[in-house]
C-alpha atoms as a PDB file:
ATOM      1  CA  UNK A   1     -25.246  39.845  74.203  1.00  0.00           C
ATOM      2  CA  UNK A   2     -23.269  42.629  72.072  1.00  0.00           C
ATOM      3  CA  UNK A   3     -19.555  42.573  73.027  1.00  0.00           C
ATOM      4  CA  UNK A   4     -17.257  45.593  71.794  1.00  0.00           C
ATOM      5  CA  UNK A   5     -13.568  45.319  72.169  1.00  0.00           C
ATOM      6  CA  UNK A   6     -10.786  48.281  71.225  1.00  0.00           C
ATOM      7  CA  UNK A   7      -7.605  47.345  69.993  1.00  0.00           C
ATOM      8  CA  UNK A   8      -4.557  49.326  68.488  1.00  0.00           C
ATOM      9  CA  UNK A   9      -1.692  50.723  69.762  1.00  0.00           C
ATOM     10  CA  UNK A  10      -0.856  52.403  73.079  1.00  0.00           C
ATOM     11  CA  UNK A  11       1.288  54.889  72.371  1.00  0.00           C
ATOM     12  CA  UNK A  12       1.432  57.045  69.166  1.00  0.00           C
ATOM     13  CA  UNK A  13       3.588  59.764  68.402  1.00  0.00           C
ATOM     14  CA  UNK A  14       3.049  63.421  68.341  1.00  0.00           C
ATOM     15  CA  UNK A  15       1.704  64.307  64.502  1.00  0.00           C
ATOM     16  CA  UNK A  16       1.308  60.906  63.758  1.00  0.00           C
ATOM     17  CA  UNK A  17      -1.984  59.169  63.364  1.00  0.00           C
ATOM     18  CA  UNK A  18      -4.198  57.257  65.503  1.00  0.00           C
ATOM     19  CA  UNK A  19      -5.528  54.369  64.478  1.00  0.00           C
ATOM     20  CA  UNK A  20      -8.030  51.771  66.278  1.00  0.00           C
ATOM     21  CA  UNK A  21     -10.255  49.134  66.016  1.00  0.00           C
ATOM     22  CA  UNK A  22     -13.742  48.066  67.318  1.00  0.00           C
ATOM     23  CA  UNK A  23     -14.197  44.430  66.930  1.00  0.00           C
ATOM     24  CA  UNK A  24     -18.144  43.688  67.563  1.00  0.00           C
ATOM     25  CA  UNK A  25     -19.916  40.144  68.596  1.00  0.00           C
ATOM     26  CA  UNK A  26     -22.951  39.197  68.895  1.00  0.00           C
ATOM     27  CA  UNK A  27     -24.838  41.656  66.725  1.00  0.00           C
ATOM     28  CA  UNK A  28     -24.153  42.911  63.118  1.00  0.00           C
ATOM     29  CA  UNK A  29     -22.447  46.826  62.723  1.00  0.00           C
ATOM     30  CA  UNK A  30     -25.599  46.521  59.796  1.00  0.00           C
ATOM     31  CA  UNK A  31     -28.790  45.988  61.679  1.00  0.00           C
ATOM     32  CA  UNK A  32     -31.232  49.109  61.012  1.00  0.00           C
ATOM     33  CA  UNK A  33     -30.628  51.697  63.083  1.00  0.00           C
ATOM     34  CA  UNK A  34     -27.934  51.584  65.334  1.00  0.00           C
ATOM     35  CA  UNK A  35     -24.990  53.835  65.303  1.00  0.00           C
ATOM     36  CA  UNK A  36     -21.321  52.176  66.442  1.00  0.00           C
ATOM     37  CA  UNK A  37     -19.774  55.710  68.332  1.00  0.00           C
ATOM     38  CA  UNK A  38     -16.110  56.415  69.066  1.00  0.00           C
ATOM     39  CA  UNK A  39     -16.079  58.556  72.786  1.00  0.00           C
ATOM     40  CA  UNK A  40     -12.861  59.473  74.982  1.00  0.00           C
ATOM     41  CA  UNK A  41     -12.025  60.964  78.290  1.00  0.00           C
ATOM     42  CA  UNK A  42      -9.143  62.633  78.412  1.00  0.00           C
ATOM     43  CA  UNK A  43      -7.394  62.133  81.970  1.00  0.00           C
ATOM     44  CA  UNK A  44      -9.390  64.070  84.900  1.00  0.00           C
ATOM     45  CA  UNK A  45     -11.996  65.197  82.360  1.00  0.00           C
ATOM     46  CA  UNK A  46     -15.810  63.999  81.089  1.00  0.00           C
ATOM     47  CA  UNK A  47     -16.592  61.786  78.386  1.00  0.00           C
ATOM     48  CA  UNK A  48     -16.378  63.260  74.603  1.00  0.00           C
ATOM     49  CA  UNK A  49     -18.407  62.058  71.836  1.00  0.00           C
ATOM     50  CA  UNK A  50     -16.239  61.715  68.635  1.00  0.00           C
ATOM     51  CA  UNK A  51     -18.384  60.349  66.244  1.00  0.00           C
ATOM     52  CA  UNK A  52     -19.949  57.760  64.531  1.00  0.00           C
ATOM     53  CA  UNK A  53     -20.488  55.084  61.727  1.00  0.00           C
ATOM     54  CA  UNK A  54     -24.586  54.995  60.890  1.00  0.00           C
ATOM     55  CA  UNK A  55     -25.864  51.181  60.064  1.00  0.00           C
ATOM     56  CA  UNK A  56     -25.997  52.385  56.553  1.00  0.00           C
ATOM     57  CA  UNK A  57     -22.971  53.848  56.173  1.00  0.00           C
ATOM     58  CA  UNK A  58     -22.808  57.243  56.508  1.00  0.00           C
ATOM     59  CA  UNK A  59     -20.686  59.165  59.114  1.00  0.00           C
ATOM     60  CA  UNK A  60     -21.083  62.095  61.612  1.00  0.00           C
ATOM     61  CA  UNK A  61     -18.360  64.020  63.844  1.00  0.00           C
ATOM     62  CA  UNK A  62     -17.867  66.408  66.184  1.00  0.00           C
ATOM     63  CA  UNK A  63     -17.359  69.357  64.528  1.00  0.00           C
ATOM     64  CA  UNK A  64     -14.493  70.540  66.573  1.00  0.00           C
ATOM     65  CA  UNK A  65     -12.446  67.338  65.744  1.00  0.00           C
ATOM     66  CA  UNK A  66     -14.281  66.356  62.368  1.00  0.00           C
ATOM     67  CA  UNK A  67     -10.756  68.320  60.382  1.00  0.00           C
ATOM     68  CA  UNK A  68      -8.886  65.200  61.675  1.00  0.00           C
ATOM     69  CA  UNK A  69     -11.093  62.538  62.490  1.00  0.00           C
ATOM     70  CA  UNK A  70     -12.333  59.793  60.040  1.00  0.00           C
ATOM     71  CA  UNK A  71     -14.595  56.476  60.727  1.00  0.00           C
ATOM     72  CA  UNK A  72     -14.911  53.894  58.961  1.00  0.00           C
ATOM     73  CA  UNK A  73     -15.893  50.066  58.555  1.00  0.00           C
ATOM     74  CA  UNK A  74     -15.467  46.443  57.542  1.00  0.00           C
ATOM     75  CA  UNK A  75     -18.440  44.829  57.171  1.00  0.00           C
ATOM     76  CA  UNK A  76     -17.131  41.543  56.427  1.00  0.00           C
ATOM     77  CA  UNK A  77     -14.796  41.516  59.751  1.00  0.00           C
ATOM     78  CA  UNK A  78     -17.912  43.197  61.390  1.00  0.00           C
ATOM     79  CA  UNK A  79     -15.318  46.097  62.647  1.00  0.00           C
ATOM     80  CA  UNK A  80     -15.178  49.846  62.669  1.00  0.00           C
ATOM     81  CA  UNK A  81     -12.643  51.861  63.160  1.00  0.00           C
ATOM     82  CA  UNK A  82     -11.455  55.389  64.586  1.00  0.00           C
ATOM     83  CA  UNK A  83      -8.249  57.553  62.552  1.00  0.00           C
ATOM     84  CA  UNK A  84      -7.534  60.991  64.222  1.00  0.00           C
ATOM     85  CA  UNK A  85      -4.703  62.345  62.532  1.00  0.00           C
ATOM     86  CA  UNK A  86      -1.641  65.088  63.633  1.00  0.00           C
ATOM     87  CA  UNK A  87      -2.323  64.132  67.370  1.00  0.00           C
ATOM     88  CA  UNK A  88      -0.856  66.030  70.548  1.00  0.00           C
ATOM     89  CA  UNK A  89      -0.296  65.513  74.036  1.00  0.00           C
ATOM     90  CA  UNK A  90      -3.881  66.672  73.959  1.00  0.00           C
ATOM     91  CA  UNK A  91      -5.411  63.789  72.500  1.00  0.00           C
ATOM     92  CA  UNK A  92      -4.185  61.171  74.891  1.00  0.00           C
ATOM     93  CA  UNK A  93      -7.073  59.554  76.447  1.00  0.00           C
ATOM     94  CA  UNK A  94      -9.177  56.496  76.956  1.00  0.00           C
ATOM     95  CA  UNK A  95     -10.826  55.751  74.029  1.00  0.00           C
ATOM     96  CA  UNK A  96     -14.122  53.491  73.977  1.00  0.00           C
ATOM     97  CA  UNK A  97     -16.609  52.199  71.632  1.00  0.00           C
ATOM     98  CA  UNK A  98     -20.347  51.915  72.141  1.00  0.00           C
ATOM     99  CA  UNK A  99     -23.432  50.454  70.451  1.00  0.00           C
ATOM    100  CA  UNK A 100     -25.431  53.892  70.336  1.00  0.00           C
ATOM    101  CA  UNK A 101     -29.566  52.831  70.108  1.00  0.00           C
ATOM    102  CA  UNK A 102     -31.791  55.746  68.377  1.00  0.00           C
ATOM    103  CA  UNK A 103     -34.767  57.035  68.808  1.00  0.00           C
ATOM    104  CA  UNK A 104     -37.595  57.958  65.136  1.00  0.00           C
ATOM    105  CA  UNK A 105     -38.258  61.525  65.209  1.00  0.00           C
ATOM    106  CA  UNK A 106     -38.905  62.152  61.796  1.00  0.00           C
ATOM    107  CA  UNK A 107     -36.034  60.439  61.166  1.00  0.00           C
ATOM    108  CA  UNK A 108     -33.428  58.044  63.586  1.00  0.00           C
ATOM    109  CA  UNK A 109     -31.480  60.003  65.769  1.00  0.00           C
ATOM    110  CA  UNK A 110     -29.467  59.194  68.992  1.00  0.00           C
ATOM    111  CA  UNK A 111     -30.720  58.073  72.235  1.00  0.00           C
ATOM    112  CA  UNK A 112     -28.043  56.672  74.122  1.00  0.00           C
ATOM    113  CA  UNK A 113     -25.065  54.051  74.441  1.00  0.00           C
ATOM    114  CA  UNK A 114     -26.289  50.776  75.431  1.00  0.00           C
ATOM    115  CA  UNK A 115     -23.219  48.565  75.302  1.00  0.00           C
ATOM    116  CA  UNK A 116     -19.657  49.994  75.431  1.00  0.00           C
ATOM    117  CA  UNK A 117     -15.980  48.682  75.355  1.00  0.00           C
ATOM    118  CA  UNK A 118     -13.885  48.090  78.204  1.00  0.00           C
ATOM    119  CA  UNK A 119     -12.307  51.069  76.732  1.00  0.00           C
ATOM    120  CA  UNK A 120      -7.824  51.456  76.031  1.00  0.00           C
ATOM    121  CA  UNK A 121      -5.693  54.035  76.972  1.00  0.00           C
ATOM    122  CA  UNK A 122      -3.856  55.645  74.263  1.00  0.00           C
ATOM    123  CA  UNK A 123      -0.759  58.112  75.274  1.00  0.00           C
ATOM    124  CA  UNK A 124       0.412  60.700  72.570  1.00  0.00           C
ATOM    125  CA  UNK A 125       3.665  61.231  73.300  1.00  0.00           C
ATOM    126  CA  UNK A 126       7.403  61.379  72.252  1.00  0.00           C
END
């Protein structure tokens, strides 16, 4: 059973950076070909991908946040971890990571989230 758990702090400053953790168990952040994602819902609003570490390495984001956004990992502490810099009010949210399974279509793309983290609530403000 893969368990994902968010830690980091709960309130951040406006223009500061945000910085958190995903702490996986029970499956490596390595094993071909899962991606580890970084999603948040903003209060009274849908999910929003952010982005995502690859099991190789390499990183995608969504464009509209990939100016601030950076993921990245320790294998050896088999963690990954979220940085969204020069924050606003905006970017307060509940912020979750998920195991995100892929699907071979000429290459390994994403299919879905199959396990997530209970998720914390991070409040940008002054």
């Amino acid at each position: 059973q893969v368990q994902l758990q968010e830690s980091g702090p709960g309130l951040v400053k406006p223009s500061q950076t945000l910085s958190l953790t995903c702490t996986v168990s029970g499956g490596s952040i390595t094993t071909n070909y899962y991606y580890w994602s970084w999603i948040r819902q903003p209060p009274g609003k849908g999910l929003e991908w952010m982005g995502a570490i690859v099991y190789s390495g390499s990183t995608y984001y969504m464009p509209s946040l990939k100016s601030r956004t950076s993921i990245s990992r320790d294998t050896s502490k088999n963690q990954f971890t979220l940085q969204l810099s020069s924050v606003t009010p905006e970017d307060t949210a509940v912020y979750y990571c998920a195991r995100t399974t892929t699907a071979y279509s000429g290459g390994y793309y994403p299919a879905g989230m199959d396990y997530w983290g209970k998720g914390t609530l991070v409040t940008v403000s002054s």
